[in-house]
N, C-alpha and C. Protein backbone atom coordinates (compact mmCIF):
# COMPACT_ATOMS: atom_id res chain seq x y z
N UNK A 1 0.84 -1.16 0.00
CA UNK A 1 0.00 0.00 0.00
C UNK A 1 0.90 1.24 0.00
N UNK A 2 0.50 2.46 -1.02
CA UNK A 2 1.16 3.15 -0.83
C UNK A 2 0.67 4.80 -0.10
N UNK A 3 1.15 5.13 1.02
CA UNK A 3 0.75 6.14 2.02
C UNK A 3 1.33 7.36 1.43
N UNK A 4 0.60 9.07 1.80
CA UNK A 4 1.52 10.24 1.62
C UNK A 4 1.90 10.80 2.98
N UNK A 5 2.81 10.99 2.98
CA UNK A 5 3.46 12.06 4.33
C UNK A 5 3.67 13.18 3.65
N UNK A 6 3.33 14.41 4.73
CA UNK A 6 3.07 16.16 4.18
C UNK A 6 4.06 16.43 5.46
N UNK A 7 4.97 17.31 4.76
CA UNK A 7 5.96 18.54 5.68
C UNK A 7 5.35 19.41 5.21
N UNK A 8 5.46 20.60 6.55
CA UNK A 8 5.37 21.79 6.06
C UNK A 8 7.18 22.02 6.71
N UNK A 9 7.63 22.77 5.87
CA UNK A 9 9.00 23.34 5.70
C UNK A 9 9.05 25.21 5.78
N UNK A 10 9.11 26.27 6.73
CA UNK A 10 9.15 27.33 6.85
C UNK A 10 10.79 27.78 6.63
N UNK A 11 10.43 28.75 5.62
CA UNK A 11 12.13 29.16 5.19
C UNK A 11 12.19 31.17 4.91
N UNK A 12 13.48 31.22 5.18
CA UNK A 12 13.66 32.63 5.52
C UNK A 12 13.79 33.85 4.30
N UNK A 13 13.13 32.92 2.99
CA UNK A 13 12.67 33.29 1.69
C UNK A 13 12.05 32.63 1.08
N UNK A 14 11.71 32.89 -0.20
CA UNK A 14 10.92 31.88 -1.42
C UNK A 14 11.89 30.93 -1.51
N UNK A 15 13.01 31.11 -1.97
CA UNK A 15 14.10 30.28 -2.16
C UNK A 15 14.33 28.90 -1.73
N UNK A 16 14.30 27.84 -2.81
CA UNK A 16 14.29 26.52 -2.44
C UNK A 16 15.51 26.20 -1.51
N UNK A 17 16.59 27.07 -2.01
CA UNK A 17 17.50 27.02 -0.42
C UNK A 17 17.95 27.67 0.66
N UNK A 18 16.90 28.62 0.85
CA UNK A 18 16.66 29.51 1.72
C UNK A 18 16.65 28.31 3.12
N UNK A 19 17.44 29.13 4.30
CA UNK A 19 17.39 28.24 5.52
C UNK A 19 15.92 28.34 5.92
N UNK A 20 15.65 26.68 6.65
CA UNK A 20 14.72 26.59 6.84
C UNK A 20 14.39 27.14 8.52
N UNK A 21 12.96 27.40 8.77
CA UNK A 21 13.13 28.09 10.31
C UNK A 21 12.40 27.59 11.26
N UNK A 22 11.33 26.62 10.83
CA UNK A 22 10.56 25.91 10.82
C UNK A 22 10.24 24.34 10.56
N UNK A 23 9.25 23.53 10.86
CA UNK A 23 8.83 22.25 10.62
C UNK A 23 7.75 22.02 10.99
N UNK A 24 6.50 20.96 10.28
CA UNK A 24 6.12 20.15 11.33
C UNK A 24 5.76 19.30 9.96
N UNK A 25 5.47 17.81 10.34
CA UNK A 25 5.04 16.71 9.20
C UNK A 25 3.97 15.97 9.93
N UNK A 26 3.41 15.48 8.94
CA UNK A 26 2.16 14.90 9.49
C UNK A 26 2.52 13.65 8.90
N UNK A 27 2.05 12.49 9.42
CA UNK A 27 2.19 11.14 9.35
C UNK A 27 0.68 10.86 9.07
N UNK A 28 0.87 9.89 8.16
CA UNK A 28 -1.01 8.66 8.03
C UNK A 28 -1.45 8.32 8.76
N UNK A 29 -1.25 8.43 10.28
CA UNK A 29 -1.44 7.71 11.10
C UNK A 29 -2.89 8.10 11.54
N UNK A 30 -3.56 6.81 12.68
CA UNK A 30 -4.70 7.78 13.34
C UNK A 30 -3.85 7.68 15.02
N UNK A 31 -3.31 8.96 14.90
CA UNK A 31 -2.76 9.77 16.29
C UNK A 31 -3.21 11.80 16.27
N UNK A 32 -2.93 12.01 17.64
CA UNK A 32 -3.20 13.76 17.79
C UNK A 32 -2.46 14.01 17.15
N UNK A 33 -2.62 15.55 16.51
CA UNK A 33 -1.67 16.08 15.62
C UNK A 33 -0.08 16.25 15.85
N UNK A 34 0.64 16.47 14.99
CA UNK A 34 2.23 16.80 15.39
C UNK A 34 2.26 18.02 16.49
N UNK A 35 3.05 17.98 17.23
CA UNK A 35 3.44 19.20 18.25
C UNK A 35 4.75 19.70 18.02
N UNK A 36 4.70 21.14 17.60
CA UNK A 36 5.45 21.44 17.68
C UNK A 36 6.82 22.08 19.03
N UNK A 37 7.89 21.09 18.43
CA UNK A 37 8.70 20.98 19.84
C UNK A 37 9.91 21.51 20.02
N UNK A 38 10.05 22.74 21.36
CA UNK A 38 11.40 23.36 21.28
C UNK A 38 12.89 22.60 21.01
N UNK A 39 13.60 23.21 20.49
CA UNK A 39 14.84 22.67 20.76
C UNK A 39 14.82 21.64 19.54
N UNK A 40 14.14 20.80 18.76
CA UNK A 40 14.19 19.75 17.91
C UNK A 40 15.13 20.11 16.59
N UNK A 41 15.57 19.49 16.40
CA UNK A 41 16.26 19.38 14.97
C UNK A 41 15.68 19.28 14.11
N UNK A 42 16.14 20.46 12.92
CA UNK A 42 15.08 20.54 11.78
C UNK A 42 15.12 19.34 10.76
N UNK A 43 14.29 18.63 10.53
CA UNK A 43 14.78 17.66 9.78
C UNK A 43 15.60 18.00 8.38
N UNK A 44 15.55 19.18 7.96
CA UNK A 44 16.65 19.56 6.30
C UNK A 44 16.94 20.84 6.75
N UNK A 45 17.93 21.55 5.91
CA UNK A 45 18.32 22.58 6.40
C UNK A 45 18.15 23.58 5.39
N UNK A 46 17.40 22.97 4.08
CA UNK A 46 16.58 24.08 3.21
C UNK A 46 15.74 22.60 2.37
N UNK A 47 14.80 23.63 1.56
CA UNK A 47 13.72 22.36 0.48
C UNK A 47 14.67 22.08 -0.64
N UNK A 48 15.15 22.63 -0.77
CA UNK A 48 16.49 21.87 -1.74
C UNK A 48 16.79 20.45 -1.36
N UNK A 49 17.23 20.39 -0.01
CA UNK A 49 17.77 19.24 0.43
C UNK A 49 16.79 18.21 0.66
N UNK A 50 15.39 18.76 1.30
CA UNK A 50 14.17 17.50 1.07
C UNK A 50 13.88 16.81 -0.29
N UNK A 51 14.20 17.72 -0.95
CA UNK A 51 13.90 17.19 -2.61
C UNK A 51 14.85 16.39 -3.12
N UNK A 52 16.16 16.64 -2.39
CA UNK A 52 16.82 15.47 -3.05
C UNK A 52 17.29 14.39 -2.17
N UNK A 53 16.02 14.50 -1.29
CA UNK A 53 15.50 13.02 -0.65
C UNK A 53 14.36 12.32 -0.52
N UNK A 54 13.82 12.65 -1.77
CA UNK A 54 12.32 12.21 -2.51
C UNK A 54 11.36 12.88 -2.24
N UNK A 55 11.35 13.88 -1.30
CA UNK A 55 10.13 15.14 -1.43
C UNK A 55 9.81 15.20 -2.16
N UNK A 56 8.21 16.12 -2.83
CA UNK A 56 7.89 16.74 -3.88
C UNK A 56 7.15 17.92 -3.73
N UNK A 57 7.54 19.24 -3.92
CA UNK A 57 6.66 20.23 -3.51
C UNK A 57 5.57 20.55 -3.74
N UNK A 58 4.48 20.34 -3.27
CA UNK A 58 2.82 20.54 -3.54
C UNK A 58 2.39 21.80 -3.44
N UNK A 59 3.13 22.85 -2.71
CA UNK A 59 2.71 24.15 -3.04
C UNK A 59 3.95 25.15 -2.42
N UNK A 60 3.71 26.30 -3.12
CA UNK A 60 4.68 26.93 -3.01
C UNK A 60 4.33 27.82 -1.95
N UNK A 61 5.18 29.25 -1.23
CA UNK A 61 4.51 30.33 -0.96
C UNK A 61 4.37 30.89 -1.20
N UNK A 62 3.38 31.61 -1.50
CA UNK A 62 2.61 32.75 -1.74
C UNK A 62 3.16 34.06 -1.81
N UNK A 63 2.67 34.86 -3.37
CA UNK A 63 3.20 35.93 -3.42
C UNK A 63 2.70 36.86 -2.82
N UNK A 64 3.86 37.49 -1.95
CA UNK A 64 2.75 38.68 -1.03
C UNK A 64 2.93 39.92 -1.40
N UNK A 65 1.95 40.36 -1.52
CA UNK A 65 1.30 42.26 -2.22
C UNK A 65 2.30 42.77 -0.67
N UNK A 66 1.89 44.33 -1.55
CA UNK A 66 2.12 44.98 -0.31
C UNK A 66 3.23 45.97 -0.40
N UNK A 67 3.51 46.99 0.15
CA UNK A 67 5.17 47.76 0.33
C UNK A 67 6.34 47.06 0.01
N UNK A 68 6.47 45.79 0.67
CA UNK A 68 7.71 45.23 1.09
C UNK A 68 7.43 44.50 0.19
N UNK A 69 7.89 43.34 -0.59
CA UNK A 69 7.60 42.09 -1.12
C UNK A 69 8.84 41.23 -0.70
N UNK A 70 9.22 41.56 0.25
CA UNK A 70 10.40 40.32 1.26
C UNK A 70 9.55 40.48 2.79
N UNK A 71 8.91 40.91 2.33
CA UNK A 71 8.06 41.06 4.09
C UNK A 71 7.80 39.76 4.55
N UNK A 72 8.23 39.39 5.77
CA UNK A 72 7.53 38.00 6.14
C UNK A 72 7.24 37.63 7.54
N UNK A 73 6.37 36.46 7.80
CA UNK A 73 4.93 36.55 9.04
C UNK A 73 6.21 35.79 9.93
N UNK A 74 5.82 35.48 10.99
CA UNK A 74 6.32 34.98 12.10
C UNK A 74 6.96 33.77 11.53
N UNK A 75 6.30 33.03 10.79
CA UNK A 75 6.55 31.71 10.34
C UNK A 75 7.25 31.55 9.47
N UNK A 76 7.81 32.99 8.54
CA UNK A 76 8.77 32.51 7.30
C UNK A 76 7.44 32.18 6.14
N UNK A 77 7.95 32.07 5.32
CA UNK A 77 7.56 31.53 4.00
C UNK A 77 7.53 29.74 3.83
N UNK A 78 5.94 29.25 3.66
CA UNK A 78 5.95 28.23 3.80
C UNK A 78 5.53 27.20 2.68
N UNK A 79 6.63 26.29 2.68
CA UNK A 79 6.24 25.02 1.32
C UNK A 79 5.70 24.13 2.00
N UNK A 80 5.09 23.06 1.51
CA UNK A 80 4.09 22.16 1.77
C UNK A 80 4.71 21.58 0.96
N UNK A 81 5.15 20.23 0.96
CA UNK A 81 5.90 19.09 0.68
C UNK A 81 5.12 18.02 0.61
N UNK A 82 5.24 16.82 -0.30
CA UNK A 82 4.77 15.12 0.11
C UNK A 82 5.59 14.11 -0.02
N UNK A 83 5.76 12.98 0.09
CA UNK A 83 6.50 12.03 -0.28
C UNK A 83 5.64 10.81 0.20
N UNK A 84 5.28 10.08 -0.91
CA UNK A 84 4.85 8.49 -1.03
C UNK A 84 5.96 7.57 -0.71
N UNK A 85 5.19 6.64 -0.14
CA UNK A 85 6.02 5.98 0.48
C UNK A 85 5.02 4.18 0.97
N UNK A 86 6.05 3.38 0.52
CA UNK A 86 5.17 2.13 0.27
C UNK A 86 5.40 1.40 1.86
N UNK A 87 4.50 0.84 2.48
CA UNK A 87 4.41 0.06 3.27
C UNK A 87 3.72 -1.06 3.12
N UNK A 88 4.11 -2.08 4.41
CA UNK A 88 3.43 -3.15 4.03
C UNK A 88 1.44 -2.69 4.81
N UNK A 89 0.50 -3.47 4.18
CA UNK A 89 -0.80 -3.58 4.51
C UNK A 89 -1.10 -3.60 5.87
């Protein structure tokens, strides 16, 4: 059977290798949602590097209007990632 896992990846530009500042991934599972947890290690250190470990980016971030167009929210600029992945039944 084959399952999707979703990262979200927050980075300190659009830039696929912009450092990342952020995380959280969600698993198939039926459990409470991911928590996000101080101190953890980011799992990549930009979406460059998820991608060339079978990621695939499902959406980009968003172009933002406005004065600034490097302006950015608490969270950085965020990609949304998947990767399939086969398990057994």
């Amino acid at each position: 059977m084959t399952i999707q896992r979703i990262m979200y990846l927050n980075t300190t530009s659009r830039s696929l290798r912009a450092s990342v500042v952020g995380f959280a991934i969600h698993e198939p599972v039926d459990s409470d949602p991911p928590q996000i947890e101080v101190g953890v290690e980011m799992p990549y250190e930009t979406v460059h590097s998820a991608i060339l470990d079978g990621w695939r980016v499902v959406s980009f971030p968003a172009q933002r209007g406005g004065e600034d167009p490097e302006a950015v929210g608490v969270y950085g600029y965020e990609f949304i990632l998947e990767q399939m992945v086969e398990i057994d039944a």
